[in-house]
C-alpha atoms as a PDB file:
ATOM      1  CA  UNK A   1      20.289 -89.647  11.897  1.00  0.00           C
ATOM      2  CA  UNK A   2      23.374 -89.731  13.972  1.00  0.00           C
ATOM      3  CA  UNK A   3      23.050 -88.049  17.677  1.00  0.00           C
ATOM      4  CA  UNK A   4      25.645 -84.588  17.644  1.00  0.00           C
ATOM      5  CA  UNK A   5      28.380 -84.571  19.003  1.00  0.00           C
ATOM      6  CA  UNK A   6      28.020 -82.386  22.052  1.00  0.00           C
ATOM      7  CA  UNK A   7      31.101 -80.893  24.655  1.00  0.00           C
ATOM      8  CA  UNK A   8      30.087 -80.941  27.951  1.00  0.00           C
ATOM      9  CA  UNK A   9      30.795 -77.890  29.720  1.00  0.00           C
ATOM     10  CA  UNK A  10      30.911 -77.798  33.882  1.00  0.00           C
ATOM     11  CA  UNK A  11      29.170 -75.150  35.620  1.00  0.00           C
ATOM     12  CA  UNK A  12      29.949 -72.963  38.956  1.00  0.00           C
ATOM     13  CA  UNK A  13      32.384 -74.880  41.048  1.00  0.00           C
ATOM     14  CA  UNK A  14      32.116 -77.981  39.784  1.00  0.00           C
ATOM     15  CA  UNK A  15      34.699 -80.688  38.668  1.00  0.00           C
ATOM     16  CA  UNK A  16      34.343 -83.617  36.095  1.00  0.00           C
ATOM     17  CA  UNK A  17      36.913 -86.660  37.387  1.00  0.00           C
ATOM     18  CA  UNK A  18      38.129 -89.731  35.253  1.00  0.00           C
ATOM     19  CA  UNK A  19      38.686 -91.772  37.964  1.00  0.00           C
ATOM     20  CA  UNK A  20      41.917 -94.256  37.659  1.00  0.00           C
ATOM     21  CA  UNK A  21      41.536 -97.565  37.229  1.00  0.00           C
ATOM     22  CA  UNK A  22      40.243 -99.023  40.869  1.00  0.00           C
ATOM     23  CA  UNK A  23      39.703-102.850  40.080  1.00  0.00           C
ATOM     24  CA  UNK A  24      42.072-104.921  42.343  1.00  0.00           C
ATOM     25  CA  UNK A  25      45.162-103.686  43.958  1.00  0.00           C
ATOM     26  CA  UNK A  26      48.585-104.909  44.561  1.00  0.00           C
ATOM     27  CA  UNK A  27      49.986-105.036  48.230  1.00  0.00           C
ATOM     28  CA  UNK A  28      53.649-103.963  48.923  1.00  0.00           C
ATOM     29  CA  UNK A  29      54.551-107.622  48.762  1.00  0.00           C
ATOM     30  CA  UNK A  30      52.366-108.101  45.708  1.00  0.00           C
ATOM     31  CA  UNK A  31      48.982-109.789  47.038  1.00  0.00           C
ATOM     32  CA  UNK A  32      46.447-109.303  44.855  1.00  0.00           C
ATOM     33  CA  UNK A  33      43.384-107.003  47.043  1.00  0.00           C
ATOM     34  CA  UNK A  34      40.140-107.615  44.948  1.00  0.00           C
ATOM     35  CA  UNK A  35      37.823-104.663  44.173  1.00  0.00           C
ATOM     36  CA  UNK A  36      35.594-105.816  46.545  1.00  0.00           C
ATOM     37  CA  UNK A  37      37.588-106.279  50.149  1.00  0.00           C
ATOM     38  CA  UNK A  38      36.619-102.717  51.978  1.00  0.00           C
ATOM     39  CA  UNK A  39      39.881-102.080  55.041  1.00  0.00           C
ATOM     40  CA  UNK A  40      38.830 -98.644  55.156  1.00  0.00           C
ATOM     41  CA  UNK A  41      37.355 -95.318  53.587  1.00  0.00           C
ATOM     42  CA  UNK A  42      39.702 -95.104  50.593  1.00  0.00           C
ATOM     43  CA  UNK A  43      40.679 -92.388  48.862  1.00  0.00           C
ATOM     44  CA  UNK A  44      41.100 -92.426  44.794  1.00  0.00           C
ATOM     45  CA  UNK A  45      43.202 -90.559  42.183  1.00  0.00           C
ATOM     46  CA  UNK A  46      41.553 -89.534  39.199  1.00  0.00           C
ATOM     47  CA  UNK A  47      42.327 -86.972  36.266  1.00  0.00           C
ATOM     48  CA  UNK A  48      40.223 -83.798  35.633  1.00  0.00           C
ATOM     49  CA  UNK A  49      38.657 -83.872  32.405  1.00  0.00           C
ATOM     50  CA  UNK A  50      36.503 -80.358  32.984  1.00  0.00           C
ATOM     51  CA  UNK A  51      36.357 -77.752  35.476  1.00  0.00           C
ATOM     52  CA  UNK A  52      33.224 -74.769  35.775  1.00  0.00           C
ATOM     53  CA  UNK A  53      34.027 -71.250  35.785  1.00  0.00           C
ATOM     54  CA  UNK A  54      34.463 -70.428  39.305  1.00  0.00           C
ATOM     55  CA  UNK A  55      37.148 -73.593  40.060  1.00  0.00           C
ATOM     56  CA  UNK A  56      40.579 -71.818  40.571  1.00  0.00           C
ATOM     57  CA  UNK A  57      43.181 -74.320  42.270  1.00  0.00           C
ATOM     58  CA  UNK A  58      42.714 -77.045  39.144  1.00  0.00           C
ATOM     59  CA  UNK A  59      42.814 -77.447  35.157  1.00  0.00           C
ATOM     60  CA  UNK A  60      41.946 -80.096  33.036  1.00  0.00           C
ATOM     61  CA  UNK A  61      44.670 -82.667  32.995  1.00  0.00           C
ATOM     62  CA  UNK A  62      45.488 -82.621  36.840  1.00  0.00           C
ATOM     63  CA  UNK A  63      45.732 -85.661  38.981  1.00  0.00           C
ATOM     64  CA  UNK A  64      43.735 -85.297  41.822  1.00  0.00           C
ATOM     65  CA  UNK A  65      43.120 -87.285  45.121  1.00  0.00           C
ATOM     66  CA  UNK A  66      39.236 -87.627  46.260  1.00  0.00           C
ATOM     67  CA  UNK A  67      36.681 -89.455  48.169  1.00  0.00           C
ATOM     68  CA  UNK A  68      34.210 -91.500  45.920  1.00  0.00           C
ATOM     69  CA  UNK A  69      31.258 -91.226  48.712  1.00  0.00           C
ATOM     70  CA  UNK A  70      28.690 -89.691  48.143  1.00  0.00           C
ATOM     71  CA  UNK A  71      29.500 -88.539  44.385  1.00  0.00           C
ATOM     72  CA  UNK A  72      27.285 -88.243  41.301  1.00  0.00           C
ATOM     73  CA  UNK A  73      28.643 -90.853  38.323  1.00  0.00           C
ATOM     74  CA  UNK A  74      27.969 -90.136  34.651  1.00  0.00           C
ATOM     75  CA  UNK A  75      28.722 -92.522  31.247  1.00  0.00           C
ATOM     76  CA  UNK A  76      29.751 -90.604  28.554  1.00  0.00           C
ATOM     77  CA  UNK A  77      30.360 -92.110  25.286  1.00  0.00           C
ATOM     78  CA  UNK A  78      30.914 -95.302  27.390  1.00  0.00           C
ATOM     79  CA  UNK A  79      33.358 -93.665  29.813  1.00  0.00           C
ATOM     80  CA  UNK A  80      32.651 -93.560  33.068  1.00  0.00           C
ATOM     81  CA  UNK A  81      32.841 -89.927  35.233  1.00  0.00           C
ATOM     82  CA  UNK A  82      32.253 -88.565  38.561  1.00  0.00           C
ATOM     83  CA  UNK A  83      30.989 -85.109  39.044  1.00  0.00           C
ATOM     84  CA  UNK A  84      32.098 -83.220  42.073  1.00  0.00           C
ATOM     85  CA  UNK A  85      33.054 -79.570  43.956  1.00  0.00           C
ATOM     86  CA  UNK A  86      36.279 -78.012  43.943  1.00  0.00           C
ATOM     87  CA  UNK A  87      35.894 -78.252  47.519  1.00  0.00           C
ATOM     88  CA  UNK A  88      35.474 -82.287  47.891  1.00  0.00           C
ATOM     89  CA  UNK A  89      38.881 -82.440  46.326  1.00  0.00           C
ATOM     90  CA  UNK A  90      41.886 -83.517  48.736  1.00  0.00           C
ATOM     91  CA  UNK A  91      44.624 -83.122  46.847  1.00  0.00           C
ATOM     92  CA  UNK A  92      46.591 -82.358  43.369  1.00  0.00           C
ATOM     93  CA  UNK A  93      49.657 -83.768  42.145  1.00  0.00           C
ATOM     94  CA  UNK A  94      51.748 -81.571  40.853  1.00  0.00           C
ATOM     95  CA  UNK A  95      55.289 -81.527  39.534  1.00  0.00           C
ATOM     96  CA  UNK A  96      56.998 -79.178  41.853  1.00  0.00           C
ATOM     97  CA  UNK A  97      55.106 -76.706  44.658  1.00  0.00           C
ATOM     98  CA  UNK A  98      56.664 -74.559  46.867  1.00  0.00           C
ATOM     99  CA  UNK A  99      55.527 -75.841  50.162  1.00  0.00           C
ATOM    100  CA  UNK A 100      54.439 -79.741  49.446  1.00  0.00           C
ATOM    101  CA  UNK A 101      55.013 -82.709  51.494  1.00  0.00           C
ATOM    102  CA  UNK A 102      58.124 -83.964  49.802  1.00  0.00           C
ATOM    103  CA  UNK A 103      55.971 -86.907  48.814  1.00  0.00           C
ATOM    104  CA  UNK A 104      55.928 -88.042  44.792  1.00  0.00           C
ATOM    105  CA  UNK A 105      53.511 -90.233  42.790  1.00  0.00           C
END
């Protein structure tokens, strides 16, 4: 018997984040940064993939900037997730706000 196929739905104020890729990086000049050198706290960029009732600044879909301390991981289907609050969320990209920092993605 095959297991269900079951859709997760977040609860309260709670946010389910896809983080972005965060193996190595690339400085400006193109060094490779492995995964594992630590400068300082780092924040990450990750899309939403499911948002509780009571979250009101972001949707599914939304690109959003957050700390990874401290946060609870989850595998689903092989795909890994982070479960968070609205409030642990630093920022969203958006297309166009009306008071932003005139800084793009």
């Amino acid at each position: 018997m095959q297991d269900p196929k079951l859709e997760i739905q977040m609860l309260h104020d709670r946010v389910m984040v896809k983080p972005d890729a965060t193996g190595e990086r690339r400085s400006g000049a193109g060094i490779v940064i492995p995964a594992t050198a630590e400068i300082a706290k780092r924040l990450l960029w990750g899309e939403v993939s499911g948002v509780g009732n009571y979250v009101r600044t972001v949707k599914v879909g939304d690109r959003v900037l957050f700390a990874r301390d401290d946060q609870y991981e989850v595998d689903v289907r092989g795909e890994t997730y982070l479960v968070l609050r609205e409030r642990e969320l630093h920022a969203v990209a958006t297309e166009q706000t009306e008071h932003g920092t005139g800084l793009y993605l």
